[in-house]
C-alpha atoms as a PDB file:
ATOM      1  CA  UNK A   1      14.088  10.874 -12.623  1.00  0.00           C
ATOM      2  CA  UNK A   2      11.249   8.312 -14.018  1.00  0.00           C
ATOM      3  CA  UNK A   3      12.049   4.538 -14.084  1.00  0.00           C
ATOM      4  CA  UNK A   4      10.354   2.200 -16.607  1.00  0.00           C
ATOM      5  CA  UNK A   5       7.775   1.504 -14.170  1.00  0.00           C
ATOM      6  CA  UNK A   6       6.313   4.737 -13.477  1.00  0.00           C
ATOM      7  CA  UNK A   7       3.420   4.603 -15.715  1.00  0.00           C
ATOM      8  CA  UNK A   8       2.457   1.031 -14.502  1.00  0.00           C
ATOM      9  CA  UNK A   9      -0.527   0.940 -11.595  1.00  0.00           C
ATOM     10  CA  UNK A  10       0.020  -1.187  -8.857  1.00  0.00           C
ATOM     11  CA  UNK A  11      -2.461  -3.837  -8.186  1.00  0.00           C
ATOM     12  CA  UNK A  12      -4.848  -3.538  -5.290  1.00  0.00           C
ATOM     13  CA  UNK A  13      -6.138  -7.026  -4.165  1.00  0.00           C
ATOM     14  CA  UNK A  14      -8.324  -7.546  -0.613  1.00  0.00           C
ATOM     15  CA  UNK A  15      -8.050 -10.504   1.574  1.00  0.00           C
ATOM     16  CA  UNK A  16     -11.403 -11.793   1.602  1.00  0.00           C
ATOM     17  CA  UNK A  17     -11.538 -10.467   5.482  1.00  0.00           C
ATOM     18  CA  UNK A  18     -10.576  -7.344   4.336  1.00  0.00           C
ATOM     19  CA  UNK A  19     -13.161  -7.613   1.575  1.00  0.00           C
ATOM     20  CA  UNK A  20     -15.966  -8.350   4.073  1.00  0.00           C
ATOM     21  CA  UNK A  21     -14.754  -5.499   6.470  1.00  0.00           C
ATOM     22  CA  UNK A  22     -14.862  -2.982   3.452  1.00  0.00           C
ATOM     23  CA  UNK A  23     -19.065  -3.837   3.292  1.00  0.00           C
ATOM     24  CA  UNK A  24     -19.447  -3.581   7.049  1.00  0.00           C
ATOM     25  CA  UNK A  25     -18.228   0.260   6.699  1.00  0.00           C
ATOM     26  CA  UNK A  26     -20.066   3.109   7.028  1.00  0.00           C
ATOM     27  CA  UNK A  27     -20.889   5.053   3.734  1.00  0.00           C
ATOM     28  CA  UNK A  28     -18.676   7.568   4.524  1.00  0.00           C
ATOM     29  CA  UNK A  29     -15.930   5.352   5.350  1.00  0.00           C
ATOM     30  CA  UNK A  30     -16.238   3.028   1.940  1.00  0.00           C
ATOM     31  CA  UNK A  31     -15.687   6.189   0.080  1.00  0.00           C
ATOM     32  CA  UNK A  32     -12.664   6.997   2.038  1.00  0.00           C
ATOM     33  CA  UNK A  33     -11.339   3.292   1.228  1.00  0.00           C
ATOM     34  CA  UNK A  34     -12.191   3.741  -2.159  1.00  0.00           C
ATOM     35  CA  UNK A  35      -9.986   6.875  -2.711  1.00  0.00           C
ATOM     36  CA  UNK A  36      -7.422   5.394  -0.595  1.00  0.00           C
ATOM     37  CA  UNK A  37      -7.375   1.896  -3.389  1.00  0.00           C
ATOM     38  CA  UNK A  38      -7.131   4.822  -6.032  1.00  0.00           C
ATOM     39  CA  UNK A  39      -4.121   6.247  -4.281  1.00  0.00           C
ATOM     40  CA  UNK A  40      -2.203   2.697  -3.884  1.00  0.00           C
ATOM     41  CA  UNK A  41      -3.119   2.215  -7.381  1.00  0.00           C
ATOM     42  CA  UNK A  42      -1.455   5.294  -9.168  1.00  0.00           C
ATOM     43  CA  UNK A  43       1.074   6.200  -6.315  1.00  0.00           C
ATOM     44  CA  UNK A  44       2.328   2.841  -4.693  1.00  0.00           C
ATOM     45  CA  UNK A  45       2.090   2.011  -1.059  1.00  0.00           C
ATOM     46  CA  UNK A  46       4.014   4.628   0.618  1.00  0.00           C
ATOM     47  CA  UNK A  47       0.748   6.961   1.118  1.00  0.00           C
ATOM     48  CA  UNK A  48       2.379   9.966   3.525  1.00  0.00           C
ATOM     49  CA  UNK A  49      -0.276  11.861   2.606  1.00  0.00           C
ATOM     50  CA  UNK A  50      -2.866  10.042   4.597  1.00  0.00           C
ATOM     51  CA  UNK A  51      -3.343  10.565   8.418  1.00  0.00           C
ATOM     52  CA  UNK A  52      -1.050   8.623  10.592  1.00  0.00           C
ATOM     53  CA  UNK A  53       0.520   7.008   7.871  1.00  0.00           C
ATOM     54  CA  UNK A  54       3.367   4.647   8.831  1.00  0.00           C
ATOM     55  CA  UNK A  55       5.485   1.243   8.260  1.00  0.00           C
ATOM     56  CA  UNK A  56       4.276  -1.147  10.888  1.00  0.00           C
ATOM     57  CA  UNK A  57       7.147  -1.752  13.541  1.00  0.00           C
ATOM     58  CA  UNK A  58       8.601  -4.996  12.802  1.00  0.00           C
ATOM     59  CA  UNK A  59       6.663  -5.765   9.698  1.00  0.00           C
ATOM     60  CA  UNK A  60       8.283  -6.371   6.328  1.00  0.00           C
ATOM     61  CA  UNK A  61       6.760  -3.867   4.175  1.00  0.00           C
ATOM     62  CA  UNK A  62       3.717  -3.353   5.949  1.00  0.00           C
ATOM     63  CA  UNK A  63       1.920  -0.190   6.123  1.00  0.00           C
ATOM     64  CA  UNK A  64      -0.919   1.558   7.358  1.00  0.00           C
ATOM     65  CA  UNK A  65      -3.252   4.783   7.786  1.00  0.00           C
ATOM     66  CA  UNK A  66      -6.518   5.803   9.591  1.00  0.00           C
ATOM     67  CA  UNK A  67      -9.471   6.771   7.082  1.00  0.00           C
ATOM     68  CA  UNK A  68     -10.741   9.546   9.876  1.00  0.00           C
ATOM     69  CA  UNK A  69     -10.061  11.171  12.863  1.00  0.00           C
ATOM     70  CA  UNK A  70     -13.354  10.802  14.652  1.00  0.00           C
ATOM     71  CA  UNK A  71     -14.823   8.391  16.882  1.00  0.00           C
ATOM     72  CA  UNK A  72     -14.994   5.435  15.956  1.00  0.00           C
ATOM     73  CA  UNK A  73     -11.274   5.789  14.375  1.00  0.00           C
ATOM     74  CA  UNK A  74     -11.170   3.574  10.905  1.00  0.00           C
ATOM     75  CA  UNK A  75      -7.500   1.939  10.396  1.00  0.00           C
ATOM     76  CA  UNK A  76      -6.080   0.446   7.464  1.00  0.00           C
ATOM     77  CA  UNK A  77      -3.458  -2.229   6.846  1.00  0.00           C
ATOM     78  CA  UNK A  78      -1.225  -3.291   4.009  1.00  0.00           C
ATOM     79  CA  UNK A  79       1.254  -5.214   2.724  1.00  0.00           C
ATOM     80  CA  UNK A  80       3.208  -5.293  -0.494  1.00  0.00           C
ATOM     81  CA  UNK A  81       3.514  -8.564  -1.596  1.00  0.00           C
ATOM     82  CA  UNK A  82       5.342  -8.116  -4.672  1.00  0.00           C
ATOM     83  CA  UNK A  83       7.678  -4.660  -5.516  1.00  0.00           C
ATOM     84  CA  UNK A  84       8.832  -5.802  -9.126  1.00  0.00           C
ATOM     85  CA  UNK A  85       5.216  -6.631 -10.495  1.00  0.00           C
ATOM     86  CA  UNK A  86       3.522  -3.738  -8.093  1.00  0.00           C
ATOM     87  CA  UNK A  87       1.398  -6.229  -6.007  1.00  0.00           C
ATOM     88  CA  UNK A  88      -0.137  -5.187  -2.506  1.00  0.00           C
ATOM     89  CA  UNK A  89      -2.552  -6.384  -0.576  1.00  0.00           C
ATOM     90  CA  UNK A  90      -5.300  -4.584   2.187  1.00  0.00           C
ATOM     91  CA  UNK A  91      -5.554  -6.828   4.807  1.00  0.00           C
ATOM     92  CA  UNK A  92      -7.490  -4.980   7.210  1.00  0.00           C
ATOM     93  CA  UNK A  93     -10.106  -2.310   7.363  1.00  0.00           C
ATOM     94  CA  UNK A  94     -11.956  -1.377  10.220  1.00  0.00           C
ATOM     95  CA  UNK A  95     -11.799   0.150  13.827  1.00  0.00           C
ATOM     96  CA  UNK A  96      -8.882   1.021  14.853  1.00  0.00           C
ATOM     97  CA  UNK A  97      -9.410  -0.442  18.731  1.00  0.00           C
ATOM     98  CA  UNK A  98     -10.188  -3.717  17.092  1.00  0.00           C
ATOM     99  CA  UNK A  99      -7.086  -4.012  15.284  1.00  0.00           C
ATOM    100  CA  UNK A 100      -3.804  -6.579  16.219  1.00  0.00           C
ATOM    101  CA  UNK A 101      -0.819  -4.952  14.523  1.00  0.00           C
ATOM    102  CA  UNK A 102       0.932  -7.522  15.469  1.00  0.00           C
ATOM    103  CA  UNK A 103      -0.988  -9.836  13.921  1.00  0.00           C
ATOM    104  CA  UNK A 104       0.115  -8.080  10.254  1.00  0.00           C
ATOM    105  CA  UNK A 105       4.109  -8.352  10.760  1.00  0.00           C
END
């Protein structure tokens, strides 16, 4: 059953960390990112279609994914800021041994 919503796009912003940590990718990896901003756009956060997706434990509405399987291992985080208006946020972007979940809940 649709809602009213279901034709509006959520909103993608970057922290400006994440922003910087998007340019510091590999080519390969900012292409990834990019169709990973296209699917939070038209399909919300809850992306189970991307590897390792998951809620992080202990977060409040915080997700994340990995962009590749390979060595180095990219990770993504997010957070939805706002569920009426369709707001999230990508707070992180990088490798996934450099990441503090933690950090995100």
């Amino acid at each position: 059953m649709e809602t009213l919503h279901d034709d509006i796009l959520w909103t993608v912003n970057f922290s400006s960390a994440a922003a910087k940590q998007v340019r510091k990718l590999p080519a390969e990896m900012q292409a990834r990112m990019l169709a990973l901003t296209f699917d939070l756009e038209h399909k919300g956060p809850e992306q189970t279609s991307w590897r390792n997706y998951g809620l992080i434990v202990g977060g409040k509405d915080v997700h994340h994914c990995h962009l590749n399987n390979g060595h180095p291992r990219y990770v993504v985080v997010w957070k939805v800021l706002d569920r009426e208006v369709r707001i999230t946020e990508i707070r992180y972007v990088g490798p996934h041994g450099s990441v503090n979940y933690s950090r995100f809940k």
